[in-house]
N, C-alpha and C. Protein backbone atom coordinates (compact mmCIF):
# COMPACT_ATOMS: atom_id res chain seq x y z
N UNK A 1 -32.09 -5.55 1.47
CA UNK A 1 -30.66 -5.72 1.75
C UNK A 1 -29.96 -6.27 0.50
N UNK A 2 -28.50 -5.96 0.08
CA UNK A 2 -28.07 -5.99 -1.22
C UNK A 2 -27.27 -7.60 -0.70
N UNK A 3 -27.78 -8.19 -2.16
CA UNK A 3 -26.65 -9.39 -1.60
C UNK A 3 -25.52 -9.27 -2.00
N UNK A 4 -24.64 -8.24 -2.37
CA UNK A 4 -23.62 -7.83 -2.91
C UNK A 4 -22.76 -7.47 -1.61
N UNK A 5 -21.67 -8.18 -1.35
CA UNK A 5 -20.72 -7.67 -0.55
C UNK A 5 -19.62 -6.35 -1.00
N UNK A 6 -19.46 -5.61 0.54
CA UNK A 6 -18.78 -4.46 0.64
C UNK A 6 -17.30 -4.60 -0.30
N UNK A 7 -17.27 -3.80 -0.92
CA UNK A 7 -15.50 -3.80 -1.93
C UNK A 7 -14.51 -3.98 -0.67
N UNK A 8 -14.41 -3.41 0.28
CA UNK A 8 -13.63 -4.11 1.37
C UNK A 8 -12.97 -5.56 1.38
N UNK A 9 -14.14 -6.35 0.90
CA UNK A 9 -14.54 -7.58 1.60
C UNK A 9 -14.30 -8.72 -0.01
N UNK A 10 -14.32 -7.59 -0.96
CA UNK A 10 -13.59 -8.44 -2.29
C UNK A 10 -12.36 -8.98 -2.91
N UNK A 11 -12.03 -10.45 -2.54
CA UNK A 11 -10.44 -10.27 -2.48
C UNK A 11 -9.83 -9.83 -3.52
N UNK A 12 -10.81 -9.90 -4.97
CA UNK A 12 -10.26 -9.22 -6.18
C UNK A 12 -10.03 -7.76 -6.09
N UNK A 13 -10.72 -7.01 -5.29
CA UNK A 13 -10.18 -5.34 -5.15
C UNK A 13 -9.00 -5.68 -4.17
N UNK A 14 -9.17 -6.21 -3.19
CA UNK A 14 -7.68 -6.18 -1.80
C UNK A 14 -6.75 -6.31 -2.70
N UNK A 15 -6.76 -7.56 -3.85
CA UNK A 15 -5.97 -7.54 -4.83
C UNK A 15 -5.14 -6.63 -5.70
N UNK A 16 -6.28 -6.10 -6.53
CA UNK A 16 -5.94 -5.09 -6.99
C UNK A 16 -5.02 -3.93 -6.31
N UNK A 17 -5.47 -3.57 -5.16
CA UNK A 17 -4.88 -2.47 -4.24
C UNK A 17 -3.61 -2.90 -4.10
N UNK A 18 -3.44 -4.09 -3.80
CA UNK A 18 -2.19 -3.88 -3.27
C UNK A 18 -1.05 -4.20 -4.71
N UNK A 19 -1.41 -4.52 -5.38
CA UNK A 19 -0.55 -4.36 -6.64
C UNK A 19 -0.04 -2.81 -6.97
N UNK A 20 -1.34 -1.96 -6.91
CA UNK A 20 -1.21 -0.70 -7.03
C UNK A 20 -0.04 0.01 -6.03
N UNK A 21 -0.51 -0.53 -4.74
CA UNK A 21 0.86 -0.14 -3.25
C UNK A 21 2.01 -0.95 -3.81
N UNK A 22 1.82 -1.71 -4.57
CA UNK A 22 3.39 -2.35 -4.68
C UNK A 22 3.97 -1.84 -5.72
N UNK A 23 3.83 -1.08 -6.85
CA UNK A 23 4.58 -0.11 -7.53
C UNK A 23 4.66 1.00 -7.17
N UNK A 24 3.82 1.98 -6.28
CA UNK A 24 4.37 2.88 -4.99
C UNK A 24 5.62 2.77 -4.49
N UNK A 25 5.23 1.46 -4.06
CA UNK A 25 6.51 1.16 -2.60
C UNK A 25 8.05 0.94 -3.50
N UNK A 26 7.37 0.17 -4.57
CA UNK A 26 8.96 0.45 -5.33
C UNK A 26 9.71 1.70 -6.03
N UNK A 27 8.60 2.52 -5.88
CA UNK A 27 8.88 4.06 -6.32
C UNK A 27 9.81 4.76 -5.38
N UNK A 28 9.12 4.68 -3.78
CA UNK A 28 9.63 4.92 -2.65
C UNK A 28 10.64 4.30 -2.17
N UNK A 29 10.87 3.19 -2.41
CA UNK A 29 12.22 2.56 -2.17
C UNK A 29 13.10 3.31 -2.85
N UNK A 30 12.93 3.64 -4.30
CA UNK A 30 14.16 4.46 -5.06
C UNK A 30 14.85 5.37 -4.16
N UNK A 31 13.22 6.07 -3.90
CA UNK A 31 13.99 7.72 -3.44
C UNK A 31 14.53 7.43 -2.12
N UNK A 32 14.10 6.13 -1.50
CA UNK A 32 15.02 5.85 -0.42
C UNK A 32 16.27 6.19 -0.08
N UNK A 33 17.20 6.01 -1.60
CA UNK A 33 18.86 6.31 -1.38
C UNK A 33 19.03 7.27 -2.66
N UNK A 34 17.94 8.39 -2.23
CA UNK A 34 18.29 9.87 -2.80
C UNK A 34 19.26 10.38 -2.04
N UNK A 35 20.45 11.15 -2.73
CA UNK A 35 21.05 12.13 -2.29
C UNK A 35 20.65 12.73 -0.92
N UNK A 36 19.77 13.26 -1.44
CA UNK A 36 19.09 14.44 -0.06
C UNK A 36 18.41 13.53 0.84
N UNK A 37 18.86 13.78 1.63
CA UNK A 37 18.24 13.50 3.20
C UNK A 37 16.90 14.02 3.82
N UNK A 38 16.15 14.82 2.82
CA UNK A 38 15.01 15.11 2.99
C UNK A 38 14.00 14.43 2.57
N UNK A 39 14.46 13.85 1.19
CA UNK A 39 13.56 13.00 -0.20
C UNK A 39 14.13 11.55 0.93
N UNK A 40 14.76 11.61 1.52
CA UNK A 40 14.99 9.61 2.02
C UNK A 40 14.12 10.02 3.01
N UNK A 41 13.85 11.05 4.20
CA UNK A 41 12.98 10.64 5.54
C UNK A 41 11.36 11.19 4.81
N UNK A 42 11.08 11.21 3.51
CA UNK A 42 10.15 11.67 2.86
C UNK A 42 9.49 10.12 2.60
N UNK A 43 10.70 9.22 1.82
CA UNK A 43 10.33 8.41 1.51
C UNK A 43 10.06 7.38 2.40
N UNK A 44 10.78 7.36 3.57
CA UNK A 44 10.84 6.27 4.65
C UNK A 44 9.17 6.69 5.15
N UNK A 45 8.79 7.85 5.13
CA UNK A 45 7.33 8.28 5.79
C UNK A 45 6.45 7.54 4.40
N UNK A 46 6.86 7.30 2.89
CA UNK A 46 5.69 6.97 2.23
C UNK A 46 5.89 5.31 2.42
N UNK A 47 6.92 4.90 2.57
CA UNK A 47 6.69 3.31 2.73
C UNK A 47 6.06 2.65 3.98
N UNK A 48 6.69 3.34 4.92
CA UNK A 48 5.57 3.20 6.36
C UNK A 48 3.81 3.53 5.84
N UNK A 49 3.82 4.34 5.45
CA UNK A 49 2.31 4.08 4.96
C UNK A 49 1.89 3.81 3.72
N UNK A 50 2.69 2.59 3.05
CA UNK A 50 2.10 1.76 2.43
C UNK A 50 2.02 0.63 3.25
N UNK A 51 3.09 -0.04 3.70
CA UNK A 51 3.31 -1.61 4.08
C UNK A 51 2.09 -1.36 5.42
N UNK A 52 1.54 0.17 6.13
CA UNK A 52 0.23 -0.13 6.76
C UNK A 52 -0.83 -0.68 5.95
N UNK A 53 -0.53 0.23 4.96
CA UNK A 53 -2.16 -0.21 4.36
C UNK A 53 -2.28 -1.66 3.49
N UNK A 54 -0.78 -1.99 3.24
CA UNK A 54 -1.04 -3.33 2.68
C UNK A 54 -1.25 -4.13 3.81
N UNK A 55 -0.40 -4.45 4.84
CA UNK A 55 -0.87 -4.66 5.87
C UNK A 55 -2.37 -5.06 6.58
N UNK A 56 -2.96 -4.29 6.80
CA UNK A 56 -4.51 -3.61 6.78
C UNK A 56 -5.16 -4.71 5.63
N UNK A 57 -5.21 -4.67 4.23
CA UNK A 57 -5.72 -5.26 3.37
C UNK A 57 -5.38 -6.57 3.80
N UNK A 58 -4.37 -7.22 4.10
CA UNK A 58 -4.26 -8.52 4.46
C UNK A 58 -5.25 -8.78 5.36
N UNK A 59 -5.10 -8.16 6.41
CA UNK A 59 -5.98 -8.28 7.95
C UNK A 59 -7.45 -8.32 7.22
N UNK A 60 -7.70 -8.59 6.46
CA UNK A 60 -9.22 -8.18 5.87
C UNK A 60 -9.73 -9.54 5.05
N UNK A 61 -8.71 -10.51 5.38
CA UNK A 61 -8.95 -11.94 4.32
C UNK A 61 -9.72 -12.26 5.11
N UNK A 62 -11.00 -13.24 4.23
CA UNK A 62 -11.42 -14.29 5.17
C UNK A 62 -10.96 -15.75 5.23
């Protein structure tokens, strides 16, 4: 058995990740107040699934 814990379970990757979702989400916020009304319910669908998965990564502290 490895005594190495699952990357899940590393707060330095949860870390990492969500830094990564947080220049996403500020990407997606832009196109939030695009013109087109297609690129905003585009973007409202990519921030809902970030703030899950950051979300998610929180739920994962010990």
């Amino acid at each position: 058995m490895s005594d190495q814990q699952p990357a899940s379970d590393d707060p330095s990757m949860r870390h990492d990740v969500r830094n990564m979702l947080a220049t996403a989400l500020l990407a997606a916020d832009l196109l939030s107040a695009h013109a087109d009304p297609a690129v905003r319910r585009q973007a409202e669908t990519i921030i809902a699934a970030i703030e899950s998965a950051t979300a998610r990564l929180k739920g994962q502290r010990k």
